[in-house]
C-alpha atoms as a PDB file:
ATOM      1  CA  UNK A   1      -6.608  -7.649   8.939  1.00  0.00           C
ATOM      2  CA  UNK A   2      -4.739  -8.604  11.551  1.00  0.00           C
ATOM      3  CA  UNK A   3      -1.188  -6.293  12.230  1.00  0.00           C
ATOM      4  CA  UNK A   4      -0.355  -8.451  15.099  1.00  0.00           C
ATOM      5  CA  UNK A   5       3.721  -8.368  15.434  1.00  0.00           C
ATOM      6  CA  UNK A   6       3.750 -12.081  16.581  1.00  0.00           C
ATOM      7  CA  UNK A   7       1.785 -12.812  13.333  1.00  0.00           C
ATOM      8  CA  UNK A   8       4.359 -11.020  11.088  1.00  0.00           C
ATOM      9  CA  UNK A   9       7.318 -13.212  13.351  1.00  0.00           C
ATOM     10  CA  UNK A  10       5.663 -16.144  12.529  1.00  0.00           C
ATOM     11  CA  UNK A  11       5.488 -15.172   8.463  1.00  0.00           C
ATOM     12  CA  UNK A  12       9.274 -14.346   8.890  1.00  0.00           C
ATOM     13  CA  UNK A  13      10.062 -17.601  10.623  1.00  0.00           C
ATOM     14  CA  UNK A  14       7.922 -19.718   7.679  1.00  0.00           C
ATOM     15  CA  UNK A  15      10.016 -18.010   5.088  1.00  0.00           C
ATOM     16  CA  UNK A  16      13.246 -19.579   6.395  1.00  0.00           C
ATOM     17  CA  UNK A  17      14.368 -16.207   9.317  1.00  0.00           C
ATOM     18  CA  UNK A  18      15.673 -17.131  12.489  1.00  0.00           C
ATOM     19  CA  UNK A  19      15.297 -15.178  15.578  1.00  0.00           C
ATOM     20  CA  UNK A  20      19.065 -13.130  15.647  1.00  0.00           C
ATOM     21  CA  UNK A  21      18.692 -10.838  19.346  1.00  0.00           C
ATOM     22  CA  UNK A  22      17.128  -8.021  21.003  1.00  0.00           C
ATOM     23  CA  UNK A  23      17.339  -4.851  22.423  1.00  0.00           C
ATOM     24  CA  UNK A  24      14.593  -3.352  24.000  1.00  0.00           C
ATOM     25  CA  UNK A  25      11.060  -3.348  21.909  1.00  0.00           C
ATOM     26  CA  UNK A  26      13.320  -4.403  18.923  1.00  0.00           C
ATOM     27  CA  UNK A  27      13.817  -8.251  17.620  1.00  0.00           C
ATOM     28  CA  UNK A  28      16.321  -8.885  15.076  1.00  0.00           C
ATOM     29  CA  UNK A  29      15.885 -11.620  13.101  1.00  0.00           C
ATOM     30  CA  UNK A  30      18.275 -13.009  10.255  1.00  0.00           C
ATOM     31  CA  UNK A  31      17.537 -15.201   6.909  1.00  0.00           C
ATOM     32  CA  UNK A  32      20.939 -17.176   6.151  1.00  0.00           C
ATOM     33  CA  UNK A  33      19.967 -17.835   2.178  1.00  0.00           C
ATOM     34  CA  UNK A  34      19.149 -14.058   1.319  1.00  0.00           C
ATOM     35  CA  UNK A  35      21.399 -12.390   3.877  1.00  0.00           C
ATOM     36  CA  UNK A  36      18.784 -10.437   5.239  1.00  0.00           C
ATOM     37  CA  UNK A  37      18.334  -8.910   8.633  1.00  0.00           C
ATOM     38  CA  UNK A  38      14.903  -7.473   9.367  1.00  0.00           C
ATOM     39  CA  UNK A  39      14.216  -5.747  12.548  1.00  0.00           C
ATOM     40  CA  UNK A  40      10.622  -6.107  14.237  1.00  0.00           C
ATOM     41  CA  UNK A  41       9.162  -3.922  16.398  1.00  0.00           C
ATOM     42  CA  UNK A  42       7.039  -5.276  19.561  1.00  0.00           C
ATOM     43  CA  UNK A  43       5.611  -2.935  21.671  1.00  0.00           C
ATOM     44  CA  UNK A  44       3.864  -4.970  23.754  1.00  0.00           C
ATOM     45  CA  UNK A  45       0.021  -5.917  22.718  1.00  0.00           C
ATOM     46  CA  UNK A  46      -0.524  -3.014  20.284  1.00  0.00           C
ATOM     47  CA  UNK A  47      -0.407  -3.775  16.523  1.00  0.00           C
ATOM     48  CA  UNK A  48       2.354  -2.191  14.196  1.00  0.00           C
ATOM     49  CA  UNK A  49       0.610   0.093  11.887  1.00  0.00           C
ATOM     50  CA  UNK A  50      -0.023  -1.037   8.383  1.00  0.00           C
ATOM     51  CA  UNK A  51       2.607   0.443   6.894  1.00  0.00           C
ATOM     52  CA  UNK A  52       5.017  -0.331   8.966  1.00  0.00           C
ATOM     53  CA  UNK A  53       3.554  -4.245   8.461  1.00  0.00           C
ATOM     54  CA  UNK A  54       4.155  -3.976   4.954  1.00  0.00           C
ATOM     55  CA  UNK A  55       6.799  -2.238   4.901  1.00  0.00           C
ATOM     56  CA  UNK A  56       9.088  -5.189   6.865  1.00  0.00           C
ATOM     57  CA  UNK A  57       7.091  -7.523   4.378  1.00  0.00           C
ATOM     58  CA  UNK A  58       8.693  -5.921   1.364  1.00  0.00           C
ATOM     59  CA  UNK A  59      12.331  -5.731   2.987  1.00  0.00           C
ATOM     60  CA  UNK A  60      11.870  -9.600   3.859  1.00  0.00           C
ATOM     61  CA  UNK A  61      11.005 -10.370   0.134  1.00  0.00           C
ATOM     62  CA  UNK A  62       7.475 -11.503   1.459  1.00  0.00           C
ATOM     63  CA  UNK A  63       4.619 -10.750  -1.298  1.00  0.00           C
ATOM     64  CA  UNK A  64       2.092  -9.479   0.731  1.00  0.00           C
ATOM     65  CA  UNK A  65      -0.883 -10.569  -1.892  1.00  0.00           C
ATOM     66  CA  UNK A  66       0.224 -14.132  -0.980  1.00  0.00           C
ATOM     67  CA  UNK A  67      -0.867 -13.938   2.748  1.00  0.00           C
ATOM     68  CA  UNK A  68      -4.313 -15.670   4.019  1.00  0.00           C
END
Protein backbone atom coordinates (compact mmCIF):
# COMPACT_ATOMS: atom_id res chain seq x y z
CA UNK A 1 0.00 0.00 0.00
CA UNK A 2 1.28 3.00 -0.76
CA UNK A 3 1.73 5.71 2.53
CA UNK A 4 3.05 8.26 0.23
CA UNK A 5 2.13 11.89 1.89
CA UNK A 6 1.59 13.42 -1.64
CA UNK A 7 -0.90 10.52 -2.21
CA UNK A 8 -2.89 11.27 1.01
CA UNK A 9 -2.74 15.39 -0.28
CA UNK A 10 -4.14 14.41 -3.30
CA UNK A 11 -7.19 12.22 -1.44
CA UNK A 12 -7.64 15.43 0.73
CA UNK A 13 -7.72 17.75 -2.25
CA UNK A 14 -10.47 15.21 -4.18
CA UNK A 15 -12.63 15.41 -1.14
CA UNK A 16 -13.14 19.18 -1.52
CA UNK A 17 -9.59 20.50 1.09
CA UNK A 18 -7.64 23.25 -0.02
CA UNK A 19 -4.07 23.74 0.70
CA UNK A 20 -4.33 26.44 4.01
CA UNK A 21 -0.10 27.11 4.86
CA UNK A 22 2.96 25.72 6.23
CA UNK A 23 5.41 25.65 8.70
CA UNK A 24 8.22 23.58 8.45
CA UNK A 25 7.51 19.63 7.55
CA UNK A 26 3.82 20.56 8.37
CA UNK A 27 0.97 21.47 5.57
CA UNK A 28 -2.24 22.68 6.73
CA UNK A 29 -4.93 22.20 4.70
CA UNK A 30 -8.67 23.39 5.24
CA UNK A 31 -12.22 21.90 3.92
CA UNK A 32 -14.72 25.02 3.81
CA UNK A 33 -18.11 22.64 3.90
CA UNK A 34 -17.05 20.54 7.08
CA UNK A 35 -14.86 23.13 8.77
CA UNK A 36 -12.09 20.94 9.03
CA UNK A 37 -8.41 21.62 9.27
CA UNK A 38 -6.14 18.60 8.91
CA UNK A 39 -2.49 18.92 9.27
CA UNK A 40 -0.08 16.67 7.03
CA UNK A 41 3.11 15.76 7.75
CA UNK A 42 5.93 15.69 4.85
CA UNK A 43 9.14 14.74 5.73
CA UNK A 44 10.63 14.70 2.68
CA UNK A 45 10.53 11.21 0.55
CA UNK A 46 9.79 8.89 3.51
CA UNK A 47 6.21 7.57 3.90
CA UNK A 48 4.01 8.49 7.04
CA UNK A 49 3.50 5.37 8.93
CA UNK A 50 0.21 3.61 8.62
CA UNK A 51 -1.26 4.81 11.39
CA UNK A 52 -0.54 7.99 11.16
CA UNK A 53 -2.13 7.59 7.28
CA UNK A 54 -5.21 6.50 8.70
CA UNK A 55 -5.36 8.28 11.32
CA UNK A 56 -5.58 11.90 9.17
CA UNK A 57 -8.06 9.74 6.98
CA UNK A 58 -10.48 9.37 9.84
CA UNK A 59 -10.12 13.14 11.07
CA UNK A 60 -10.82 14.18 7.28
CA UNK A 61 -14.07 12.03 7.25
CA UNK A 62 -12.31 9.88 4.45
CA UNK A 63 -13.50 6.03 4.67
CA UNK A 64 -10.47 4.39 4.19
CA UNK A 65 -12.26 1.00 2.72
CA UNK A 66 -13.27 3.31 -0.17
CA UNK A 67 -9.65 3.95 -1.45
CA UNK A 68 -8.21 2.01 -4.72
Amino acid sequence: MNLNPKRLIKLLEQNGFKFKRAKGSHQLFYNKTTNKTIVVLVHGGKDLKKGTFFSILKQAGIDKNKLS
